[in-house]
N, C-alpha and C. Protein backbone atom coordinates (compact mmCIF):
# COMPACT_ATOMS: atom_id res chain seq x y z
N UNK A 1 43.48 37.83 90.77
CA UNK A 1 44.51 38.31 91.66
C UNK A 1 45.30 37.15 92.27
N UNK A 2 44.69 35.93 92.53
CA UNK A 2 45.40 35.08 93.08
C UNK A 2 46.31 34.14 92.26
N UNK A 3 45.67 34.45 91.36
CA UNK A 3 46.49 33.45 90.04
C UNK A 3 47.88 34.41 89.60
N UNK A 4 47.97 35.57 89.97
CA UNK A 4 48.87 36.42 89.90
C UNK A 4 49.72 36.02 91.09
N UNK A 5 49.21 36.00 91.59
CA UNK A 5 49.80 35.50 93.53
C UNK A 5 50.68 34.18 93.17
N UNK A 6 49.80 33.27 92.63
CA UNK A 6 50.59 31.66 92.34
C UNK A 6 51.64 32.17 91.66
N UNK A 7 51.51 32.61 90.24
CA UNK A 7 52.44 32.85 89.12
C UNK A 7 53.79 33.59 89.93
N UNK A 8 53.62 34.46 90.47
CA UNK A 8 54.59 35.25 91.62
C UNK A 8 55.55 34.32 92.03
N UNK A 9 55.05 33.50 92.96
CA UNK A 9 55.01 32.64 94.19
C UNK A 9 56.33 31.41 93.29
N UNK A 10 55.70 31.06 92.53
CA UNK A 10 55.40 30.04 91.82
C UNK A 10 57.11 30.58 91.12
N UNK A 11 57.24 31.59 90.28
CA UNK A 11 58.34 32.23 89.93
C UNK A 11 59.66 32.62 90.49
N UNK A 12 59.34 33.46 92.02
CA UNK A 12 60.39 32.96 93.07
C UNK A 12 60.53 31.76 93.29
N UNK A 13 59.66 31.06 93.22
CA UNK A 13 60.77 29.54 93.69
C UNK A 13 61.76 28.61 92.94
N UNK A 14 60.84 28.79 91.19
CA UNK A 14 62.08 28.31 90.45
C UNK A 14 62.59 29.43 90.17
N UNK A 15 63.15 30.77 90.54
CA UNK A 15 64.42 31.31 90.10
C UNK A 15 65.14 31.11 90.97
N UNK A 16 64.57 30.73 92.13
CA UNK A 16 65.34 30.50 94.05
C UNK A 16 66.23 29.26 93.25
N UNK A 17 65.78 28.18 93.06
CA UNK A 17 66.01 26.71 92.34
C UNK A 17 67.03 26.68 91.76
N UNK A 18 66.77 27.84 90.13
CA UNK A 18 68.16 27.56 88.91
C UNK A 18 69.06 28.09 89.58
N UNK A 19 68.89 29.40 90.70
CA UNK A 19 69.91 30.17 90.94
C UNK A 19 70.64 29.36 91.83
N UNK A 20 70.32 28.56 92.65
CA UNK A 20 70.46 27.39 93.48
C UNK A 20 71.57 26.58 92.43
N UNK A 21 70.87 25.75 91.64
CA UNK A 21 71.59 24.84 90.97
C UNK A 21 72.65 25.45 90.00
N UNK A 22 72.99 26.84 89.74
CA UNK A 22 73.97 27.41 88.60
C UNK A 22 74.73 27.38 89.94
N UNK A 23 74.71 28.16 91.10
CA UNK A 23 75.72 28.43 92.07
C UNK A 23 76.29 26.83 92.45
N UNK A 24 75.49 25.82 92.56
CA UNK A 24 76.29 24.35 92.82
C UNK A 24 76.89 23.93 91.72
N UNK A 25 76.89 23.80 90.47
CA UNK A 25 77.55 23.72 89.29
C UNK A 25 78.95 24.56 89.10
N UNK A 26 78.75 25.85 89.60
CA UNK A 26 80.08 26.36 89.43
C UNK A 26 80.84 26.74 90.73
N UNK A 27 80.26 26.62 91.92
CA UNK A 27 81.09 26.26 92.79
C UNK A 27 81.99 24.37 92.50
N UNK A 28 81.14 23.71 91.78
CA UNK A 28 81.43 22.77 91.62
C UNK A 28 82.79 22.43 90.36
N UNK A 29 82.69 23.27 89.68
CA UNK A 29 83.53 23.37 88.83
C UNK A 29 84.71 24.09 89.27
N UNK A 30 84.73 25.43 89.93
CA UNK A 30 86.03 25.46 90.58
C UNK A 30 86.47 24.96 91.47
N UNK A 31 85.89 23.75 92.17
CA UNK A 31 86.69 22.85 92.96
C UNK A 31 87.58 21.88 92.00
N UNK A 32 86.46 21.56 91.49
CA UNK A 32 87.66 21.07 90.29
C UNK A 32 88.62 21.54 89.77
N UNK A 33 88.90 22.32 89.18
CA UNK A 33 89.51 23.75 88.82
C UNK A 33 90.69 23.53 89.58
N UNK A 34 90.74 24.00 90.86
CA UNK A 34 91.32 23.85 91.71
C UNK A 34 91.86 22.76 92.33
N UNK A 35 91.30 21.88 92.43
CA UNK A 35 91.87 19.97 92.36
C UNK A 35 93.30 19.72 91.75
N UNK A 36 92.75 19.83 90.38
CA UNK A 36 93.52 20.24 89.45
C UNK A 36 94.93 20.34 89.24
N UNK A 37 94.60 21.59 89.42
CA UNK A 37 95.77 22.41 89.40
C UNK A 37 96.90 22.78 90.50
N UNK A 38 96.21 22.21 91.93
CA UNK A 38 97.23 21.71 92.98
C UNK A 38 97.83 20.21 92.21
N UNK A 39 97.15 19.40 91.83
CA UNK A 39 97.99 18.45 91.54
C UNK A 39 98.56 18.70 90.56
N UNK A 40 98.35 19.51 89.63
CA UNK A 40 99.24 19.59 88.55
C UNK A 40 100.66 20.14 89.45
N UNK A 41 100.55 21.30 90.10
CA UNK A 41 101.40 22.05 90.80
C UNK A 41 102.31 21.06 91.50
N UNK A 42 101.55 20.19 92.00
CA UNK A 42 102.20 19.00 93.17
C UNK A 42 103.30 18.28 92.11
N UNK A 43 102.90 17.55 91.01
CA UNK A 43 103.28 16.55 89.83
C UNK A 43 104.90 17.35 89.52
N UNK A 44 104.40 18.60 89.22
CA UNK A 44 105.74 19.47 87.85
C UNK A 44 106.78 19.74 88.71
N UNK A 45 106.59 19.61 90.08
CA UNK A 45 107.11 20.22 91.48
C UNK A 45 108.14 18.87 91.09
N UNK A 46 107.71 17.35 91.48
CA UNK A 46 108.52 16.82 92.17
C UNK A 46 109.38 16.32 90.48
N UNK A 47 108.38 16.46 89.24
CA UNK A 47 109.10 16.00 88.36
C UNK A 47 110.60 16.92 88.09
N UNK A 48 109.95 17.95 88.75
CA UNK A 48 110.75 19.27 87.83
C UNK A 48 112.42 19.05 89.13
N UNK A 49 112.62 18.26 90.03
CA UNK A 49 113.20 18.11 90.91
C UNK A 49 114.00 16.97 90.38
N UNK A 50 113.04 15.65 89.91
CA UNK A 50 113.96 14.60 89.73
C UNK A 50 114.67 14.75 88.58
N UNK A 51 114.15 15.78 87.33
CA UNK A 51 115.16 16.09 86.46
C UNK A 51 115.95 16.81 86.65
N UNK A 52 116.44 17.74 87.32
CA UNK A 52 117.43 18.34 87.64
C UNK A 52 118.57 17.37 88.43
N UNK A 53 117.93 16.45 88.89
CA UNK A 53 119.19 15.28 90.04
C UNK A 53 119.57 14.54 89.11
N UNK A 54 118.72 14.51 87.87
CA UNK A 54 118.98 13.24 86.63
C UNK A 54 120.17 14.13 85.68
N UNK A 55 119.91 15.56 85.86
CA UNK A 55 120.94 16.60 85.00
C UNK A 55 122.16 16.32 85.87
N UNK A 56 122.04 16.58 87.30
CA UNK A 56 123.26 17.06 88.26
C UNK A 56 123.57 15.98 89.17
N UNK A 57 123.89 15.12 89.21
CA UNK A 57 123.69 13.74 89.73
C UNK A 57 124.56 13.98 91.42
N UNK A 58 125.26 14.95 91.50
CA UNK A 58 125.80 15.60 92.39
C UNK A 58 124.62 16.16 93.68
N UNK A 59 123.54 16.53 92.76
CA UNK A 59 122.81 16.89 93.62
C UNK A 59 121.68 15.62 94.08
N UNK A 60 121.86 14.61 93.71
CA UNK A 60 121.22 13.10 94.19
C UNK A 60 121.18 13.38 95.63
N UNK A 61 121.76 13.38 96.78
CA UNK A 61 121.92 13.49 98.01
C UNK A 61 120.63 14.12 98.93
N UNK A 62 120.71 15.33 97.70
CA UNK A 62 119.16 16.27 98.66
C UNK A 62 118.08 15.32 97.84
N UNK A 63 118.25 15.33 96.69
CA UNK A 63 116.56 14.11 96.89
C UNK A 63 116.52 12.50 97.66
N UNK A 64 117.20 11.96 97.83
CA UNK A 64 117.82 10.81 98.53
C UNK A 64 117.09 11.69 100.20
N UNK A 65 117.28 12.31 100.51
CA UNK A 65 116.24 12.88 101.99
C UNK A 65 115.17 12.61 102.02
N UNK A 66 114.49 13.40 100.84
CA UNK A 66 113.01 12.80 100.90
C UNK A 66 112.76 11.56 100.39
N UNK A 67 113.43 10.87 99.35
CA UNK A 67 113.26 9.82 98.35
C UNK A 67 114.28 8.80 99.01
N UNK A 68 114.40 8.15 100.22
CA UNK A 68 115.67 7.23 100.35
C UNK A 68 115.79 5.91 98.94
N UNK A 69 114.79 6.18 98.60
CA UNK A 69 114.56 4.58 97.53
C UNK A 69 115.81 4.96 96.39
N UNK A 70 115.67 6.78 95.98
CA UNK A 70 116.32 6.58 94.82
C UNK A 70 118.18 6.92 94.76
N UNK A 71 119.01 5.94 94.72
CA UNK A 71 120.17 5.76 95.52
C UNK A 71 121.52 5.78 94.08
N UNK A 72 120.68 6.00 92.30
CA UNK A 72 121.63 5.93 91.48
C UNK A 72 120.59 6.95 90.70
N UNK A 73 121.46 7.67 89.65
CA UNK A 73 120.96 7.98 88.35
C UNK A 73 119.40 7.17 87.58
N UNK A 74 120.29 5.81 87.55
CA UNK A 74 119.05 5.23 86.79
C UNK A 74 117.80 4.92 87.79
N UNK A 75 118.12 5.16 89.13
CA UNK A 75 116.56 5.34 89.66
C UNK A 75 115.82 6.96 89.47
N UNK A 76 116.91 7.51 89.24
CA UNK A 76 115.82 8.71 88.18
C UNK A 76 115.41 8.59 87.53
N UNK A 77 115.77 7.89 86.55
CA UNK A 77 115.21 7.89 85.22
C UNK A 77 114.04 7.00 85.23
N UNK A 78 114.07 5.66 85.70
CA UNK A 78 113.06 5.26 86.42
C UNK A 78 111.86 5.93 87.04
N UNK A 79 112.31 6.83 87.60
CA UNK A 79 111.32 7.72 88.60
C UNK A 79 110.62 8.67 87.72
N UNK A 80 111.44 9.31 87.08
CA UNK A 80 110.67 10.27 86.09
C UNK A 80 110.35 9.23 85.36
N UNK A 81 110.00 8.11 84.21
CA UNK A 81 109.36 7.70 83.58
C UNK A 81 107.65 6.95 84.82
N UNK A 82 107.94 7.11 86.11
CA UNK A 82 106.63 6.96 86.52
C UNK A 82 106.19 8.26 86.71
N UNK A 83 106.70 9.22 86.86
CA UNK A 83 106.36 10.57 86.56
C UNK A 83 105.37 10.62 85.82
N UNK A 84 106.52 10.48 84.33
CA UNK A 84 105.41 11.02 82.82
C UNK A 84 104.76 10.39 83.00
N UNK A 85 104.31 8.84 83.09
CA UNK A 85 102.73 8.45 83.13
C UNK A 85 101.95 8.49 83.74
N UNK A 86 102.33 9.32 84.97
CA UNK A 86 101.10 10.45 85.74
C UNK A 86 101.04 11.48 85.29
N UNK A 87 101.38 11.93 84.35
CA UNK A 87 101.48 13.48 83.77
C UNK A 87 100.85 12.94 82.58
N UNK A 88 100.81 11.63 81.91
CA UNK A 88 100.31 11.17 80.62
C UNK A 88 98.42 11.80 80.69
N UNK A 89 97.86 11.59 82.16
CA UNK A 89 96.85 11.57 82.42
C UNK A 89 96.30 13.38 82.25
N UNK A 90 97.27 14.29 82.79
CA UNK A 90 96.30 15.46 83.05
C UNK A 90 97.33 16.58 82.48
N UNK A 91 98.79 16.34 81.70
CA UNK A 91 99.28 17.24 81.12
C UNK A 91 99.00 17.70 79.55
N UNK A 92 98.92 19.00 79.01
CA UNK A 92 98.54 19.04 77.74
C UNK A 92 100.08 18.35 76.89
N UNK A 93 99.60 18.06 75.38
CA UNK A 93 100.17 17.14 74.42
C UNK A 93 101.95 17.88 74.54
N UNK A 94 101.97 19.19 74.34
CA UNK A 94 103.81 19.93 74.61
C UNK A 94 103.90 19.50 75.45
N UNK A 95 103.70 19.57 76.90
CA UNK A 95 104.15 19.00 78.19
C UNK A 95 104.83 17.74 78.17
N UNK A 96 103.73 17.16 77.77
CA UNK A 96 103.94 15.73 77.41
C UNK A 96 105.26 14.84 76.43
N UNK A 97 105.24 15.53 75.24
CA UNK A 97 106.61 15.49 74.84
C UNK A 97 107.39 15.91 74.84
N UNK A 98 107.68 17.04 75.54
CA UNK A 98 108.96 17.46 75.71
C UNK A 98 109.76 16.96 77.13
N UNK A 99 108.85 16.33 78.40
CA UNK A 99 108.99 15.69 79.33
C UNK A 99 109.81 14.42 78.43
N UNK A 100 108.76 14.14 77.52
CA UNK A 100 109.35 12.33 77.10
C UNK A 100 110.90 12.33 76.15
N UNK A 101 110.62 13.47 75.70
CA UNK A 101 112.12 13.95 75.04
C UNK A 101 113.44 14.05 75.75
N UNK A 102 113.03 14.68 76.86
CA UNK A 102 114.24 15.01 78.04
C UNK A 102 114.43 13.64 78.54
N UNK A 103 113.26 13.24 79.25
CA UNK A 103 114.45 11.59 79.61
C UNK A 103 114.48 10.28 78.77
N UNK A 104 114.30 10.43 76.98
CA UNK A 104 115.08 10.13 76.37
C UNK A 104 116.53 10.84 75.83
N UNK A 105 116.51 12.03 75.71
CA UNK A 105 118.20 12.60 75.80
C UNK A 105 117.87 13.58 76.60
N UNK A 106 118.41 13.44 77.78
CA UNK A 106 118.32 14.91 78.58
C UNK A 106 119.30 16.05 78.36
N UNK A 107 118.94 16.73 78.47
CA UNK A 107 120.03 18.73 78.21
C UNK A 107 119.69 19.73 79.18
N UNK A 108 120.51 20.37 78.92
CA UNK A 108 120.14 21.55 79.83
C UNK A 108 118.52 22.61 79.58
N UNK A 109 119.08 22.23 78.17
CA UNK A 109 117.83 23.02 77.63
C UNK A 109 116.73 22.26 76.95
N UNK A 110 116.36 21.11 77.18
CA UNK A 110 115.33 20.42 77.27
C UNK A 110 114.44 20.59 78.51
N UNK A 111 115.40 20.79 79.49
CA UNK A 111 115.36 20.79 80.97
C UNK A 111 114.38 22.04 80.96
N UNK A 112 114.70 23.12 81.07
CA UNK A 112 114.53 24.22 80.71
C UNK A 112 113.34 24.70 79.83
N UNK A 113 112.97 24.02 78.82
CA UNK A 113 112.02 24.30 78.03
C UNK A 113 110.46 23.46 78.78
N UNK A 114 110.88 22.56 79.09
CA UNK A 114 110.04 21.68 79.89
C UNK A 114 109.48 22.29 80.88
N UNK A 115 110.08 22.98 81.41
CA UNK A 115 109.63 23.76 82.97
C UNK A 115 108.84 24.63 82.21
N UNK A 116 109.39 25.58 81.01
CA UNK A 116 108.83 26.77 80.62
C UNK A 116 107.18 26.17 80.31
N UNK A 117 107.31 24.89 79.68
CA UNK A 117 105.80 24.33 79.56
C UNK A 117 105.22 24.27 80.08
N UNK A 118 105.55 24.16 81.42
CA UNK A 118 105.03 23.60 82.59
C UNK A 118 104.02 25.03 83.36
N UNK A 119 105.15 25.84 83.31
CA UNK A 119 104.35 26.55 84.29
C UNK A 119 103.84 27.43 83.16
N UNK A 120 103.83 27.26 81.64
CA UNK A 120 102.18 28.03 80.94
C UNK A 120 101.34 27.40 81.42
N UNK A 121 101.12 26.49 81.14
CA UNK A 121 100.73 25.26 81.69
C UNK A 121 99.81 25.24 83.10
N UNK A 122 100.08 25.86 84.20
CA UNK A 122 100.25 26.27 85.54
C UNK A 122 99.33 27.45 85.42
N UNK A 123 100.46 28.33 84.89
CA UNK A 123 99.29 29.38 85.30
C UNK A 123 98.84 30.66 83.96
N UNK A 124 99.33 29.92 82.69
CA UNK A 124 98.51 30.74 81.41
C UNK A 124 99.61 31.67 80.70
N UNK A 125 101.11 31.78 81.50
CA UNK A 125 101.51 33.38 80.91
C UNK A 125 102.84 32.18 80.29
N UNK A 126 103.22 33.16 79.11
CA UNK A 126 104.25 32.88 78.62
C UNK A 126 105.41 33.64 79.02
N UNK A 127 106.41 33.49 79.20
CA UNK A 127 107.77 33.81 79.37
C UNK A 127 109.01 34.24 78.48
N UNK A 128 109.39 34.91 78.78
CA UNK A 128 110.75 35.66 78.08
C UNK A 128 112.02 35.33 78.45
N UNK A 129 111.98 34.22 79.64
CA UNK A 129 113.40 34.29 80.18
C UNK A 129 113.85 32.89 79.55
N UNK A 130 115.06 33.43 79.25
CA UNK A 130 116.13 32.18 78.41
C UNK A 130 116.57 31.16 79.07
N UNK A 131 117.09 30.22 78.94
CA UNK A 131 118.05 29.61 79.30
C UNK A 131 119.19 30.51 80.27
N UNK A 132 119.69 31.48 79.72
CA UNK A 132 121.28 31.95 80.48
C UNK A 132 120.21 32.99 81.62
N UNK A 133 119.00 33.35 81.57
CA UNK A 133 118.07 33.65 82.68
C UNK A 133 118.13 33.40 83.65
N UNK A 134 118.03 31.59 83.27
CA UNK A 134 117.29 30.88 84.27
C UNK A 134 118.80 30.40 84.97
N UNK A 135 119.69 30.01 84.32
CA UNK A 135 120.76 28.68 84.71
C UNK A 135 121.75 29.96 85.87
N UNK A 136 122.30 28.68 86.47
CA UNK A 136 122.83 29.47 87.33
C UNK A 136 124.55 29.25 87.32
């Protein structure tokens, strides 16, 4: 009877244990998860900003608020190439070249396709909206 008692005993504590260590593993993993994917969110945010000022150079002024440093075109381009090599680190391989494509020839619809990468990318769904969708 007592050896039934241990075995018991003995059984709640390592299922107390794995159940213990599976719940720290995947709480642990969606922090990561989540890490992540704010910085990804943070990254596509400000890239997805300096290419549009690098498209519309008109609109330089509103990033020049937050950014006083960047004061011409070619400090965009500048800027987004320190971009992509923070994006080199945690964006998938499309992201990646179609970013490096745009600020070697930028377009409207490089512009455009880039974002569309971005936010599969983000958050998993693909999109239907075009170019004449999106542009304003």
């Amino acid at each position: 009877m007592s050896e039934l008692l241990t075995i018991a005993i003995l059984s709640g504590v390592f299922g107390s244990i794995i159940t213990w260590f599976v719940q720290y593993i995947l709480e642990k993993s969606k922090e990561k998860y989540k890490s992540e994917l704010e910085l990804k969110e943070k990254r596509y945010k400000c890239t997805m900003v300096f290419m549009e000022g690098f498209l519309n150079p008109k609109n330089l002024k509103f990033i020049q608020h937050r950014n006083p440093d960047i004061c011409s075109k070619n400090d965009l381009k500048e800027t987004l190439k320190v971009e992509y090599a923070e994006i080199l680190l945690f964006a998938p391989d499309d992201v990646v070249k179609s970013l490096k494509s745009f600020i070697e020839s930028p377009t409207e619809e490089k512009y455009f396709r880039t974002i569309q990468l971005m936010r599969k990318d983000l958050w998993g769904k693909n999109t239907n909206l075009t170019i004449n969708d999106i542009r304003f």
